[in-house]
N, C-alpha and C. Protein backbone atom coordinates (compact mmCIF):
# COMPACT_ATOMS: atom_id res chain seq x y z
N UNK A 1 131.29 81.59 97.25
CA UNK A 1 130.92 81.15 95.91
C UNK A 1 129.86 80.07 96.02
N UNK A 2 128.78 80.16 95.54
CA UNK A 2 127.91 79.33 95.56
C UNK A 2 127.86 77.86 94.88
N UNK A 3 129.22 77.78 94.22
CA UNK A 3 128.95 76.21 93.43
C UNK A 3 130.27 75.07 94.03
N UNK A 4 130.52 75.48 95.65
CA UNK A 4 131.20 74.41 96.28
C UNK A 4 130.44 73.63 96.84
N UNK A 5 131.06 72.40 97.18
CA UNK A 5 130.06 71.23 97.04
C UNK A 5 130.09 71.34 99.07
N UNK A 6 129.21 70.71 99.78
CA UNK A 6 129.35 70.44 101.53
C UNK A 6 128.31 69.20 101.52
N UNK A 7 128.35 69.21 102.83
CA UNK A 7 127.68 67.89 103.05
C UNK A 7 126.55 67.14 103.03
N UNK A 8 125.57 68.70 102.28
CA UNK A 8 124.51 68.67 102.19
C UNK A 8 124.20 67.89 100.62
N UNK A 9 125.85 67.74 99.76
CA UNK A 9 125.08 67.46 98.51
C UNK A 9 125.66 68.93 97.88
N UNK A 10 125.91 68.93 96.15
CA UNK A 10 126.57 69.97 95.53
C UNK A 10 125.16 71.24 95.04
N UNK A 11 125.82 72.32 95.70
CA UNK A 11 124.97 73.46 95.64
C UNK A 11 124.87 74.02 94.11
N UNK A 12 123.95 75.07 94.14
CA UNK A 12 123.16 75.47 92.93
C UNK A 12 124.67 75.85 92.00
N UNK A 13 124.50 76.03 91.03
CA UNK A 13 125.73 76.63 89.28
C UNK A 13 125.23 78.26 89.52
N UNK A 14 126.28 78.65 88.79
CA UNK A 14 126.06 79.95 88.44
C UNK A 14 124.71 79.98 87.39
N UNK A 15 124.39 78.91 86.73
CA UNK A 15 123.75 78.51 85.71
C UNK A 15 122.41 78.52 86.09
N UNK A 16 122.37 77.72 87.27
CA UNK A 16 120.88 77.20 87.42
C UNK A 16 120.26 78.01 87.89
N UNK A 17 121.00 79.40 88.81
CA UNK A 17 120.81 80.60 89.29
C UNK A 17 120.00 81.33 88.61
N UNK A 18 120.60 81.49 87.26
CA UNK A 18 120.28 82.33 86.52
C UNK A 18 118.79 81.95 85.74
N UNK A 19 118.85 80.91 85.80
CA UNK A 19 117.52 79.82 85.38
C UNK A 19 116.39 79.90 86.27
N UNK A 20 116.62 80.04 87.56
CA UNK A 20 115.82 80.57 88.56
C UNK A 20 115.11 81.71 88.74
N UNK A 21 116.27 82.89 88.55
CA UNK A 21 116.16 84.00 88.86
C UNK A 21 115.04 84.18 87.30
N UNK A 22 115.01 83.93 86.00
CA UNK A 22 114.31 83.82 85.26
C UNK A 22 113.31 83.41 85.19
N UNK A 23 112.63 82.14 86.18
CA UNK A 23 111.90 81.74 85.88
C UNK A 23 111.02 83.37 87.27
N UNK A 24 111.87 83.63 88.68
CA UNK A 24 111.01 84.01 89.57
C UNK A 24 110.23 85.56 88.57
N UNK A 25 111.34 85.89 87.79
CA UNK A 25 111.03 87.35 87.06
C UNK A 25 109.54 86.78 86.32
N UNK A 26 109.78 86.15 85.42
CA UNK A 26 108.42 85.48 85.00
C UNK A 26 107.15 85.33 85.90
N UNK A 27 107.55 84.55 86.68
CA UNK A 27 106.65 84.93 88.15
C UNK A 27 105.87 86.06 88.10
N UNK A 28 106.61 86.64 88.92
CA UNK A 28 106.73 88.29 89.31
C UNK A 28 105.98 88.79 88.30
N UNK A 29 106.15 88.85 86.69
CA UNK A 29 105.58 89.69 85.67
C UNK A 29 103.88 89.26 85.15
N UNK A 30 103.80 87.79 85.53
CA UNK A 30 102.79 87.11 85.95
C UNK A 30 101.34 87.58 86.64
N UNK A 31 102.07 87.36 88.55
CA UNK A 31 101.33 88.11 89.64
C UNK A 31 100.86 89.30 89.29
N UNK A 32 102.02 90.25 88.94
CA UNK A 32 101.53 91.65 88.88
C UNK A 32 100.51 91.76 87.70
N UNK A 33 100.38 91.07 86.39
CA UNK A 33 99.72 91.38 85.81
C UNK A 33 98.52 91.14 86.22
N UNK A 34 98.10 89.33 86.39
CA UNK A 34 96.75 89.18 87.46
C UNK A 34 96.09 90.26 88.34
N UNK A 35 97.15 90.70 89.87
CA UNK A 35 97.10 91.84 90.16
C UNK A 35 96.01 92.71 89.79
N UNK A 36 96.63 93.63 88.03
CA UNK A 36 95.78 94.58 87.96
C UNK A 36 95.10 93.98 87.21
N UNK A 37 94.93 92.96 86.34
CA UNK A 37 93.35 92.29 85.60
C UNK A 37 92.27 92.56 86.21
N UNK A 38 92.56 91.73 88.00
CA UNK A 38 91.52 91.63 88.86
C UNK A 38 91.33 93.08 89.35
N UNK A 39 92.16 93.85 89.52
CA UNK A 39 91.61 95.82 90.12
C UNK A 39 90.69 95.74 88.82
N UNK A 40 91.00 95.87 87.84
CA UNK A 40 90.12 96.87 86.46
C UNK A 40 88.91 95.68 86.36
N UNK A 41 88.89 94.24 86.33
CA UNK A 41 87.68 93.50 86.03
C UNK A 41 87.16 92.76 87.14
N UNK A 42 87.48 92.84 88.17
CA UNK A 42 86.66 92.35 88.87
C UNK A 42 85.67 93.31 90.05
N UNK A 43 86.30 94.60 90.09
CA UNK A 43 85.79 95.60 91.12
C UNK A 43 84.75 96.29 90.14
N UNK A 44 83.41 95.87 90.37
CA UNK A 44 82.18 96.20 89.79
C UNK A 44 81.96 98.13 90.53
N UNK A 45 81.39 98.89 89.26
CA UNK A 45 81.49 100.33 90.05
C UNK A 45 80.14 99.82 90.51
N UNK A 46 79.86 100.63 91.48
CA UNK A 46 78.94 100.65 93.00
C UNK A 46 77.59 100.39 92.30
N UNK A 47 76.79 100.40 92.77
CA UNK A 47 75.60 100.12 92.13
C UNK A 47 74.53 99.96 92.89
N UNK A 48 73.54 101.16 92.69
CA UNK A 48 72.39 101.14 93.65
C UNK A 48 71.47 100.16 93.43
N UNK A 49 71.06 99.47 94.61
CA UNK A 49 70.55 98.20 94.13
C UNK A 49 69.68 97.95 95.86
N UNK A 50 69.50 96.80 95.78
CA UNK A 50 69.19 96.07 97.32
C UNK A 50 70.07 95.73 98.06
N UNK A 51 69.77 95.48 99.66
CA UNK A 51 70.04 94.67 99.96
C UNK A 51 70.82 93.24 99.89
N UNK A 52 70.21 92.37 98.96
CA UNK A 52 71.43 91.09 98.67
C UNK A 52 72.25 91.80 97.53
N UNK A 53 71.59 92.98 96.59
CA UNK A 53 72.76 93.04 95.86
C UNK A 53 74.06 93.73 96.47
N UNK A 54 73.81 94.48 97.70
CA UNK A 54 74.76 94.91 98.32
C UNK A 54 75.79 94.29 99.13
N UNK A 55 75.01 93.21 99.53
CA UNK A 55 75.90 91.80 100.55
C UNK A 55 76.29 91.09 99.02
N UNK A 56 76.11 90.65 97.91
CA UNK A 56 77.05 90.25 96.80
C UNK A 56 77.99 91.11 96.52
N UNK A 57 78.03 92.14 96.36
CA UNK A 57 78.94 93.32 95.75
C UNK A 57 79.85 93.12 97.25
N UNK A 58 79.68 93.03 98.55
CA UNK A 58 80.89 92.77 99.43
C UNK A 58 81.05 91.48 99.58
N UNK A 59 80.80 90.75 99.25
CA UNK A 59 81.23 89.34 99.38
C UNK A 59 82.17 88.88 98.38
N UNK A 60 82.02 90.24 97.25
CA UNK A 60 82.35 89.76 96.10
C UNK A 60 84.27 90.42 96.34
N UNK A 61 83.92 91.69 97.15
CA UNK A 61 84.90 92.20 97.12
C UNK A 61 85.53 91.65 98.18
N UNK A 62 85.45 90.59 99.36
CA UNK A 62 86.06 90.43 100.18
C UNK A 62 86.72 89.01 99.41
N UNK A 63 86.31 88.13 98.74
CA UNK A 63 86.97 87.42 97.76
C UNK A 63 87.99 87.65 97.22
N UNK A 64 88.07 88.89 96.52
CA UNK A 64 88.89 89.92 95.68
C UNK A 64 90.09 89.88 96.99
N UNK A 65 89.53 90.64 97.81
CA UNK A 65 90.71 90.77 98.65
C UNK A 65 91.29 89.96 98.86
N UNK A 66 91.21 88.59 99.37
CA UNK A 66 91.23 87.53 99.55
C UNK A 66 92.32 87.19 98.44
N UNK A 67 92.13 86.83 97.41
CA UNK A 67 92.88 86.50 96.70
C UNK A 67 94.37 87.51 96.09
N UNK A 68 93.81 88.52 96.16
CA UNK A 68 94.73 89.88 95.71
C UNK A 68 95.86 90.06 97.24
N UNK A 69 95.46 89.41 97.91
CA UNK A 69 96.44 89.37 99.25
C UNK A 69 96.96 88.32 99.24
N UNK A 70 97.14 86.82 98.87
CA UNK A 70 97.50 85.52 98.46
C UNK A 70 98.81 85.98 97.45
N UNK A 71 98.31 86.73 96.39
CA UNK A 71 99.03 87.22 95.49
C UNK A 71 100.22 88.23 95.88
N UNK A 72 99.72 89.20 96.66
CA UNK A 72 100.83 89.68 97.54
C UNK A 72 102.04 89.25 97.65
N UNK A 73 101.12 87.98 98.96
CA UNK A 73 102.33 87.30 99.62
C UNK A 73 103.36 86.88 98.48
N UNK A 74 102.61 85.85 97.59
CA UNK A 74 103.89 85.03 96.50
C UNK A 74 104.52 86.05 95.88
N UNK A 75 104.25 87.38 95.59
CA UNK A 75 105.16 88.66 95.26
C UNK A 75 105.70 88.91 95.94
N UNK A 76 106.04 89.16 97.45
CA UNK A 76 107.00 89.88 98.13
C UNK A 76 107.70 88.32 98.59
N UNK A 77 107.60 87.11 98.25
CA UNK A 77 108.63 86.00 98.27
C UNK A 77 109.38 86.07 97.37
N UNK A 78 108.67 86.22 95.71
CA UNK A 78 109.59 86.14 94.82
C UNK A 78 110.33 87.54 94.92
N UNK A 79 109.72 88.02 95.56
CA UNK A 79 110.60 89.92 95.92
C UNK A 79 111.95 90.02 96.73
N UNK A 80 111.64 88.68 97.40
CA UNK A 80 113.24 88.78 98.59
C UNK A 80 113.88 87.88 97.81
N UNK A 81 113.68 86.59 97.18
CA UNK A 81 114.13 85.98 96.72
C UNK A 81 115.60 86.10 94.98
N UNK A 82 114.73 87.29 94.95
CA UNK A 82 115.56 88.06 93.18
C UNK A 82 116.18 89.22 94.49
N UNK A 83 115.97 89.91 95.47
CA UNK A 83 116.91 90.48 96.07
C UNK A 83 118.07 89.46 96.73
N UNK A 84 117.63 88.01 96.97
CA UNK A 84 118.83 87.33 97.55
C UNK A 84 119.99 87.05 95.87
N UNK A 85 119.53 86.66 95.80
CA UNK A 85 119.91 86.70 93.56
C UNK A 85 120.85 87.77 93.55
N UNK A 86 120.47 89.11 93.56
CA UNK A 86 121.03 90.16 93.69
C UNK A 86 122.47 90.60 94.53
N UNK A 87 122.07 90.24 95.75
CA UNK A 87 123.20 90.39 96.79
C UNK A 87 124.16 89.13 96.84
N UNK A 88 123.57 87.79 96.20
CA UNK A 88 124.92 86.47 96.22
C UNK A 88 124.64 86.02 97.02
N UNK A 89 123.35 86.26 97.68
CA UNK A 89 123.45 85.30 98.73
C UNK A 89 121.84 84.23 98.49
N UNK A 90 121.65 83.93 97.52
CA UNK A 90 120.77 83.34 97.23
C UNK A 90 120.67 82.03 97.58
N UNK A 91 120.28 81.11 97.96
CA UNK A 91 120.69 79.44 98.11
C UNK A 91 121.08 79.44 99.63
N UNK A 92 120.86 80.05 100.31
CA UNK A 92 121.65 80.52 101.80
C UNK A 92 120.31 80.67 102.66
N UNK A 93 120.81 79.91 104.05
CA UNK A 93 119.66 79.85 104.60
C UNK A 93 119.65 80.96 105.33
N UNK A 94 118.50 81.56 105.96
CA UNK A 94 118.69 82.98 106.90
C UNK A 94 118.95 82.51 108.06
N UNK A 95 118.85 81.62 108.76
CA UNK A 95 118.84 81.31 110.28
C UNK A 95 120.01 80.31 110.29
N UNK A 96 120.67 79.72 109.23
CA UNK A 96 121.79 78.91 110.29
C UNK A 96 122.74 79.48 109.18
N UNK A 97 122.61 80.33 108.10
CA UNK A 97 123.72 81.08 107.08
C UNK A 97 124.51 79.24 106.16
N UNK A 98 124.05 78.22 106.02
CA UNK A 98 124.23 76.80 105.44
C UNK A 98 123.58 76.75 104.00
N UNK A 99 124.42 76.48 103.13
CA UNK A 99 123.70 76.24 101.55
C UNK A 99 122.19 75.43 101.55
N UNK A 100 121.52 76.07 101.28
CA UNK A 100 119.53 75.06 101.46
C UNK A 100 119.94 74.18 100.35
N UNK A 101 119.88 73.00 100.52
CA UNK A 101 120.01 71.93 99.44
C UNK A 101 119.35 71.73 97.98
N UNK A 102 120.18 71.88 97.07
CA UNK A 102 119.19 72.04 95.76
C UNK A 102 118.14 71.79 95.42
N UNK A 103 117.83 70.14 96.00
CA UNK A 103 116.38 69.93 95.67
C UNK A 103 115.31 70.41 96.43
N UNK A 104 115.48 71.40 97.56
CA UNK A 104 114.84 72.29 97.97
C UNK A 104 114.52 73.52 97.39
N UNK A 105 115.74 73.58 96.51
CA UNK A 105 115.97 75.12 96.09
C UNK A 105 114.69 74.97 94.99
N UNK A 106 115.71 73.82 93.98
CA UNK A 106 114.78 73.60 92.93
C UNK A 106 112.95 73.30 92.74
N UNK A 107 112.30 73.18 94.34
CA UNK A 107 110.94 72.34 94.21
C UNK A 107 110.23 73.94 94.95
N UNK A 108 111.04 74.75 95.31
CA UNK A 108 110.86 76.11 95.99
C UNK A 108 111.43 77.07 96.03
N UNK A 109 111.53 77.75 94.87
CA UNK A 109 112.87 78.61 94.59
C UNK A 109 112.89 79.95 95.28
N UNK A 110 111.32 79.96 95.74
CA UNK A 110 111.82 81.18 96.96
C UNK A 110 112.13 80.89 98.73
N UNK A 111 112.57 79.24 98.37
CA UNK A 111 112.93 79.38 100.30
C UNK A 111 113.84 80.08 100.65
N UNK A 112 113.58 80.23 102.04
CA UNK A 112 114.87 81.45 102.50
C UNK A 112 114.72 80.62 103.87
N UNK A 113 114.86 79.32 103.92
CA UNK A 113 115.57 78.86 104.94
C UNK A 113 115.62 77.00 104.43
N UNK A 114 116.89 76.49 105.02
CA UNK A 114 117.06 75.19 104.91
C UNK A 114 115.86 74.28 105.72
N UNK A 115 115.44 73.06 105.53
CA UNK A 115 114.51 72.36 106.08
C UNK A 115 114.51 72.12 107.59
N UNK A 116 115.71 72.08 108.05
CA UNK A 116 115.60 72.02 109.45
C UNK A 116 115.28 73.38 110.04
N UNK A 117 115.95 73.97 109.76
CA UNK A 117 115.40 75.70 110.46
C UNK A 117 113.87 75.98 109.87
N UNK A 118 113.63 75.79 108.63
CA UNK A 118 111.95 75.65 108.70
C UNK A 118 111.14 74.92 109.07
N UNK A 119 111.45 73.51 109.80
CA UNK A 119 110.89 72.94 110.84
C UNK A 119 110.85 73.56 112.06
N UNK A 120 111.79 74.04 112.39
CA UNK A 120 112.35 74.96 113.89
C UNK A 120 110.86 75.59 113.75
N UNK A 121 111.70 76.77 112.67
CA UNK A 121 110.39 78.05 113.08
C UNK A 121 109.12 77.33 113.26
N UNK A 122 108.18 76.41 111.99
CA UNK A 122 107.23 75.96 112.48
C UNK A 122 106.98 75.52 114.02
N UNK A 123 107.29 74.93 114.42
CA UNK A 123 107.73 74.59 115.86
C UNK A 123 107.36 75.21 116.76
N UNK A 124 108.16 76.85 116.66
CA UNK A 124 108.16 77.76 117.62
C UNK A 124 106.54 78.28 117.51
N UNK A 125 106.25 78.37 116.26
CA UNK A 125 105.29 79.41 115.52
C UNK A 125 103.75 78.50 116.17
């Protein structure tokens, strides 16, 4: 059950969960829309042209990518994060299985590890 208290300090409510999981859906409905804004308005159709207009038209699109892959990432966080939501195990770190302390939860609602094990990995990484 996620709302017993340990030593870390009293873990997330059924409440604040749900407050979360709301705000990541918001998120989520967010990204994806950006997403396709940027496919339909920012990908100019081809255009015979020169030289620099051809190095703008890929510079333009490697930007695009650039950012449309940024976007990704914060989608498939808030993606594991509403699957941890899902399964109950949300607030739970992956590497030592210890409640991640609320005001972690709350300043990063998609961590999926407590501060010391995400020091670790940095570390290793």
């Amino acid at each position: 059950m996620v709302t017993k208290k340990n030593s870390k300090g009293p873990e997330l409510t059924a409440k604040e969960i749900k407050q979360i999981e709301a705000w990541l859906l918001e998120e989520r409905k967010k990204i994806q829309q950006s997403i396709l804004a940027k496919k339909e308005n920012d990908m100019p159709e081809v255009e015979v042209g020169d030289d620099i207009d051809i190095a703008s038209q890929s510079l333009d699109k490697e930007v695009l990518f650039e950012l449309n892959s940024s976007a990704h990432a914060n989608l498939d966080q808030i993606e594991s994060a509403l699957r941890r939501i899902s399964k109950g195990i949300y607030g739970i770190c992956e590497s030592c299985r210890q409640p991640i302390p609320k005001k972690r939860i709350l300043a990063i609602p998609f961590a999926r590890y407590c501060i010391n094990c995400q020091s670790s990995n940095e570390k290793i990484k």
